[in-house]
N, C-alpha and C. Protein backbone atom coordinates (compact mmCIF):
# COMPACT_ATOMS: atom_id res chain seq x y z
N UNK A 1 109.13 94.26 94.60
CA UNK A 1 108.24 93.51 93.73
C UNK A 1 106.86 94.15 93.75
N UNK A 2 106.08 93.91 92.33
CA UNK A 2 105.29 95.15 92.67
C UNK A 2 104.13 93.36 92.38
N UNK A 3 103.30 93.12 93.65
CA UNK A 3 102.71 92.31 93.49
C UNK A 3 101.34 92.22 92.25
N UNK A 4 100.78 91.21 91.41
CA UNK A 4 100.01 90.95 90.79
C UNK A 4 98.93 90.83 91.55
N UNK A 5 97.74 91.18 91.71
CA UNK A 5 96.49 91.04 92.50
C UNK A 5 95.25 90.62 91.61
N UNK A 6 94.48 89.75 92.87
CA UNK A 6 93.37 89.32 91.77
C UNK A 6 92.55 90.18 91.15
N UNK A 7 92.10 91.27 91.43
CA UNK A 7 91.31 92.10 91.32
C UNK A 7 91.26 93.73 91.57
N UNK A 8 90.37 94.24 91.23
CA UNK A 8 90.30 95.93 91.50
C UNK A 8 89.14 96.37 91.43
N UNK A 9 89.02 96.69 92.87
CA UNK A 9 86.76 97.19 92.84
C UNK A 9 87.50 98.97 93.43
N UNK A 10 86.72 99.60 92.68
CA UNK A 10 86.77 100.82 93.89
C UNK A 10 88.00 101.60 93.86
N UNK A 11 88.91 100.84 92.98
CA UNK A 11 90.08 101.24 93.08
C UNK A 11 91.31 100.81 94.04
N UNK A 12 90.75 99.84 94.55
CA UNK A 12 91.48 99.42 95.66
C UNK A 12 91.61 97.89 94.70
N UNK A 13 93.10 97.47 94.97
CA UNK A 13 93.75 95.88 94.50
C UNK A 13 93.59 95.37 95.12
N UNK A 14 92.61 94.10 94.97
CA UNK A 14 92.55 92.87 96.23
C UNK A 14 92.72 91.23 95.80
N UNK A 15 93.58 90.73 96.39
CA UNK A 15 93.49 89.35 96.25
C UNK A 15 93.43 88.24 97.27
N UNK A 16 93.03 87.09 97.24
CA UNK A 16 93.28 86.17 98.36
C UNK A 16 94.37 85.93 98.13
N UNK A 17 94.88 85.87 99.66
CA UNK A 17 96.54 84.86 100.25
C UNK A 17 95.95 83.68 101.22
N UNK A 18 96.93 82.84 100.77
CA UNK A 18 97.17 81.70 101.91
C UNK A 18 95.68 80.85 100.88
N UNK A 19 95.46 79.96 101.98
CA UNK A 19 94.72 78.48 101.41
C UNK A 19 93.43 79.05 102.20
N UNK A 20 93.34 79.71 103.40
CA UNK A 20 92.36 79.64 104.38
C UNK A 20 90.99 80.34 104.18
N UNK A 21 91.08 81.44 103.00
CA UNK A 21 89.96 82.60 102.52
C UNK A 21 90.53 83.47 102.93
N UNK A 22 91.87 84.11 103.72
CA UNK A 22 92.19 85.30 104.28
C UNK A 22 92.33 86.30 102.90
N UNK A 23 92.06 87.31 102.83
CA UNK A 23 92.57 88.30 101.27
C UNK A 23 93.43 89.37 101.63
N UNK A 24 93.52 90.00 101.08
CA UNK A 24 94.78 91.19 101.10
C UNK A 24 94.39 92.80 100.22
N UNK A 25 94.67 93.86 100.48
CA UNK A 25 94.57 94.58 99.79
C UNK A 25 95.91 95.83 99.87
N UNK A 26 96.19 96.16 98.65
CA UNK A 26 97.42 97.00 98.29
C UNK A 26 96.77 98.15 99.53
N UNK A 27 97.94 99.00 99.87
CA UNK A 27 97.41 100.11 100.54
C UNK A 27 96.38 99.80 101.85
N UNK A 28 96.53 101.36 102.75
CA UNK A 28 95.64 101.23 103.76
C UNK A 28 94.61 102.23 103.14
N UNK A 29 93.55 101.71 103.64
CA UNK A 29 92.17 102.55 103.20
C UNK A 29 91.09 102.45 103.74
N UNK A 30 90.17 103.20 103.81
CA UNK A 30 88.84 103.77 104.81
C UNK A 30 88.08 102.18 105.05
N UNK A 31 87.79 101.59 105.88
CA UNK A 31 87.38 100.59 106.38
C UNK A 31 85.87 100.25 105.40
N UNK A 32 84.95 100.82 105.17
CA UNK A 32 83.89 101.20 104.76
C UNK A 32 84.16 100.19 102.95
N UNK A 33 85.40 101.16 102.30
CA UNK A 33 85.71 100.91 101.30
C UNK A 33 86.44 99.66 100.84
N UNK A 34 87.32 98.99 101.87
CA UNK A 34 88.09 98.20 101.66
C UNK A 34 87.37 97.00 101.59
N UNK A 35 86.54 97.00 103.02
CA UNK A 35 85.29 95.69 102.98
C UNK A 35 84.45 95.69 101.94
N UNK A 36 84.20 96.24 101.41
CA UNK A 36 83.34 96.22 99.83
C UNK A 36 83.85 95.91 99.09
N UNK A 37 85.50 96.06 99.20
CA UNK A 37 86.02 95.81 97.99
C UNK A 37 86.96 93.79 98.38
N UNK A 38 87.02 93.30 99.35
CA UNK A 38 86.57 92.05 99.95
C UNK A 38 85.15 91.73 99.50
N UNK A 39 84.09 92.26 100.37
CA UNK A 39 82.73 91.91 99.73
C UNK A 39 82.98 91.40 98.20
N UNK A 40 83.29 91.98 97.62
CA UNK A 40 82.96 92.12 95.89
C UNK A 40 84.14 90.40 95.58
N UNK A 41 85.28 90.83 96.16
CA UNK A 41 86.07 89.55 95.59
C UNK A 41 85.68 88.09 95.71
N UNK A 42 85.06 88.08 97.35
CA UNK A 42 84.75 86.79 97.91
C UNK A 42 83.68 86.26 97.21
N UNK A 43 82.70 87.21 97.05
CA UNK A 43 81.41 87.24 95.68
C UNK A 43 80.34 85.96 96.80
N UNK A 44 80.10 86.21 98.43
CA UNK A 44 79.50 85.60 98.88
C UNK A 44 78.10 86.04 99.78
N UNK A 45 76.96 85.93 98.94
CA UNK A 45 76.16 86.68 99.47
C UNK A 45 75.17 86.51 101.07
N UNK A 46 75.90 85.92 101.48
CA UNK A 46 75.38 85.44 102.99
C UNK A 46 76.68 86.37 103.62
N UNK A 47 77.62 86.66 103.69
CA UNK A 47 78.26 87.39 104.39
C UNK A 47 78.56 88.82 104.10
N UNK A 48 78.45 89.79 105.63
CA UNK A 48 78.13 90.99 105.19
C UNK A 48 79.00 91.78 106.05
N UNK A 49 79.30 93.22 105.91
CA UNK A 49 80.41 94.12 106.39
C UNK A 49 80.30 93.94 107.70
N UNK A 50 79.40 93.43 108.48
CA UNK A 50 79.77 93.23 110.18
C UNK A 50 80.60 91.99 110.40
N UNK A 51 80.45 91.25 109.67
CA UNK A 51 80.96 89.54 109.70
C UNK A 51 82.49 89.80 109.54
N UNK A 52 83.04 91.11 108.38
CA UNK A 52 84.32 90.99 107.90
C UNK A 52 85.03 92.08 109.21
N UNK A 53 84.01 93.27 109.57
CA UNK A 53 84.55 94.16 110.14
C UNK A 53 85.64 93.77 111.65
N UNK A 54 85.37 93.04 111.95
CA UNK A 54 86.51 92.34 113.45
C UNK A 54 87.60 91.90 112.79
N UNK A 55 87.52 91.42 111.55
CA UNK A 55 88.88 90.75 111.40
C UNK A 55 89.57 91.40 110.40
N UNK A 56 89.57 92.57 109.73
CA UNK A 56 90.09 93.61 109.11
C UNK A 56 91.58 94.01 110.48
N UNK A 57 92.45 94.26 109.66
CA UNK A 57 93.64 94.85 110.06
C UNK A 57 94.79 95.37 108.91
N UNK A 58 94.81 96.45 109.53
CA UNK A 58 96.33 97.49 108.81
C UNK A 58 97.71 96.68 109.14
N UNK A 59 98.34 96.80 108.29
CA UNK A 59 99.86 96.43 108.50
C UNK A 59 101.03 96.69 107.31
N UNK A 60 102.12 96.02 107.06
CA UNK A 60 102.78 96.10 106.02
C UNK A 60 103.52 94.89 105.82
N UNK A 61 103.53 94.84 104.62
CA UNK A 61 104.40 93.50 104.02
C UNK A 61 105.20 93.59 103.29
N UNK A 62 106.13 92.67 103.11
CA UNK A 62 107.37 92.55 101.82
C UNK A 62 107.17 91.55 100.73
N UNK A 63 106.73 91.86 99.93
CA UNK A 63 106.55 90.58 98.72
C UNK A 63 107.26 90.03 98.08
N UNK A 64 107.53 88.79 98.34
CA UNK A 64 108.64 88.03 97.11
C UNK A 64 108.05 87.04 96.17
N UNK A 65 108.53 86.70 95.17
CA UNK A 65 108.18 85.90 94.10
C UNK A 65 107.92 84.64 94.53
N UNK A 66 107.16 83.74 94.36
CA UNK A 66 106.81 82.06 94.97
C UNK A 66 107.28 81.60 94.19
N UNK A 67 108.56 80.30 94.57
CA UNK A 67 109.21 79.71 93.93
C UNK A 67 107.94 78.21 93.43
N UNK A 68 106.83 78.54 94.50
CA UNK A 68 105.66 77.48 93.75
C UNK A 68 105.19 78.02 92.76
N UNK A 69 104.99 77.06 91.49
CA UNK A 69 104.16 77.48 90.33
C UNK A 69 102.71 77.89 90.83
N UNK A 70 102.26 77.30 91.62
CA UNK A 70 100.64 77.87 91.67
C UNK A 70 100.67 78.91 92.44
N UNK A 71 101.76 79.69 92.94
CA UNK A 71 101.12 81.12 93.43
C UNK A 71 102.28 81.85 92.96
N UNK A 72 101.99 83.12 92.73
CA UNK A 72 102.85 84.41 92.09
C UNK A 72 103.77 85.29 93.06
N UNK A 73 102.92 84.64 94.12
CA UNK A 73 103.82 86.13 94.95
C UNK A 73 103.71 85.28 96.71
N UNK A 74 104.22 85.53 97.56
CA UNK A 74 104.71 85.63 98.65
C UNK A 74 104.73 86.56 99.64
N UNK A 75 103.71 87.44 100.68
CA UNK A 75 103.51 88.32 101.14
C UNK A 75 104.01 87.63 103.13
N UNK A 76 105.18 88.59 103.26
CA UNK A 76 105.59 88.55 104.83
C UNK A 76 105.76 89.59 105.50
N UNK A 77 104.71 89.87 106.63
CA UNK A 77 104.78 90.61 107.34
C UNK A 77 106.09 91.60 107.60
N UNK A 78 105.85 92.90 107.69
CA UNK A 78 107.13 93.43 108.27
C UNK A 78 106.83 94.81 108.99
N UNK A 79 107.81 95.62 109.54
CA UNK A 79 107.23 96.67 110.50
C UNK A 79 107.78 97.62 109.06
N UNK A 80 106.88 98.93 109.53
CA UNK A 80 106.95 100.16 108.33
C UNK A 80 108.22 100.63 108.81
N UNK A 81 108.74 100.83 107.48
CA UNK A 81 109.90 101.57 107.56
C UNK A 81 110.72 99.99 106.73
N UNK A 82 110.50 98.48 106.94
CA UNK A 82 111.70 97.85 106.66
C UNK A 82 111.37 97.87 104.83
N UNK A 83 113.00 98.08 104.33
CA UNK A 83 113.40 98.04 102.96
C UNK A 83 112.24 97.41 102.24
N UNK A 84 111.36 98.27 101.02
CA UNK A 84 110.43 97.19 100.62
C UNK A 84 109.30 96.65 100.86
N UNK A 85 108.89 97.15 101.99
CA UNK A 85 107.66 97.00 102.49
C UNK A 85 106.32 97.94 101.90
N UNK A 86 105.53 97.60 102.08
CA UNK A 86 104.25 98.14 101.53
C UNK A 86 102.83 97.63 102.47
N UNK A 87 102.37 98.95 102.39
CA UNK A 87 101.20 99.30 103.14
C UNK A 87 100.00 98.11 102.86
N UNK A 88 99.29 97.16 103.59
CA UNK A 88 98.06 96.51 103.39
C UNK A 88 97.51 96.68 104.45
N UNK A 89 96.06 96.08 103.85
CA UNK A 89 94.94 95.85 104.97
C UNK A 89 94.65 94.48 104.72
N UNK A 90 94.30 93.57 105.60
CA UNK A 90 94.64 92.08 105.91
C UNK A 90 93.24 91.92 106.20
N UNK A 91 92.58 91.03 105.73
CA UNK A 91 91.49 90.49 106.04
C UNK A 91 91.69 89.01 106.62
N UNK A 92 91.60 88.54 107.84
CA UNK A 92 91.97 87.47 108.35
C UNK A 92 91.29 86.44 108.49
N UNK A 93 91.56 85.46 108.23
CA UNK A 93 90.32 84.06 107.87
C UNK A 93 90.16 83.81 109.36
């Protein structure tokens, strides 16, 4: 599934997951770039790249379709290499 994302700063796809503020971004990418491109989505100007920088993390996920109408997609952790998986960087609420 090739997930729908809220947005695209920089070139990098980012959207929020979950209820909590955590976001997501397609691909792993230079730390520098990714938080800017968070910065830009959250659109909150009291918080700044040191605040996001601790809770940034690499990983990979498998996306499935949400059988809930209010969300599109379904992102679950998985180790690289399993069927389907794809590269993110996890911004953690």
């Amino acid at each position: 599934m090739n997930p729908r994302m809220a947005a695209k700063f920089d070139g990098i796809r980012v959207s929020f997951t979950g209820e909590e503020g955590a976001m997501l971004a397609l691909g792993h990418h230079p730390t520098d770039r990714v938080i800017a491109a968070f910065l830009q989505l959250g659109d909150d100007p009291t918080i700044t790249a040191a605040d996001l920088t601790p809770w940034i993390a690499e990983g990979w996920a498998v996306f499935t379709e949400d059988p809930d109408p209010d969300y599109q997609w379904t992102a679950t952790e998985a180790a690289r290499g399993t069927p389907g998986a794809v590269a993110v960087t996890i911004l953690h609420a």
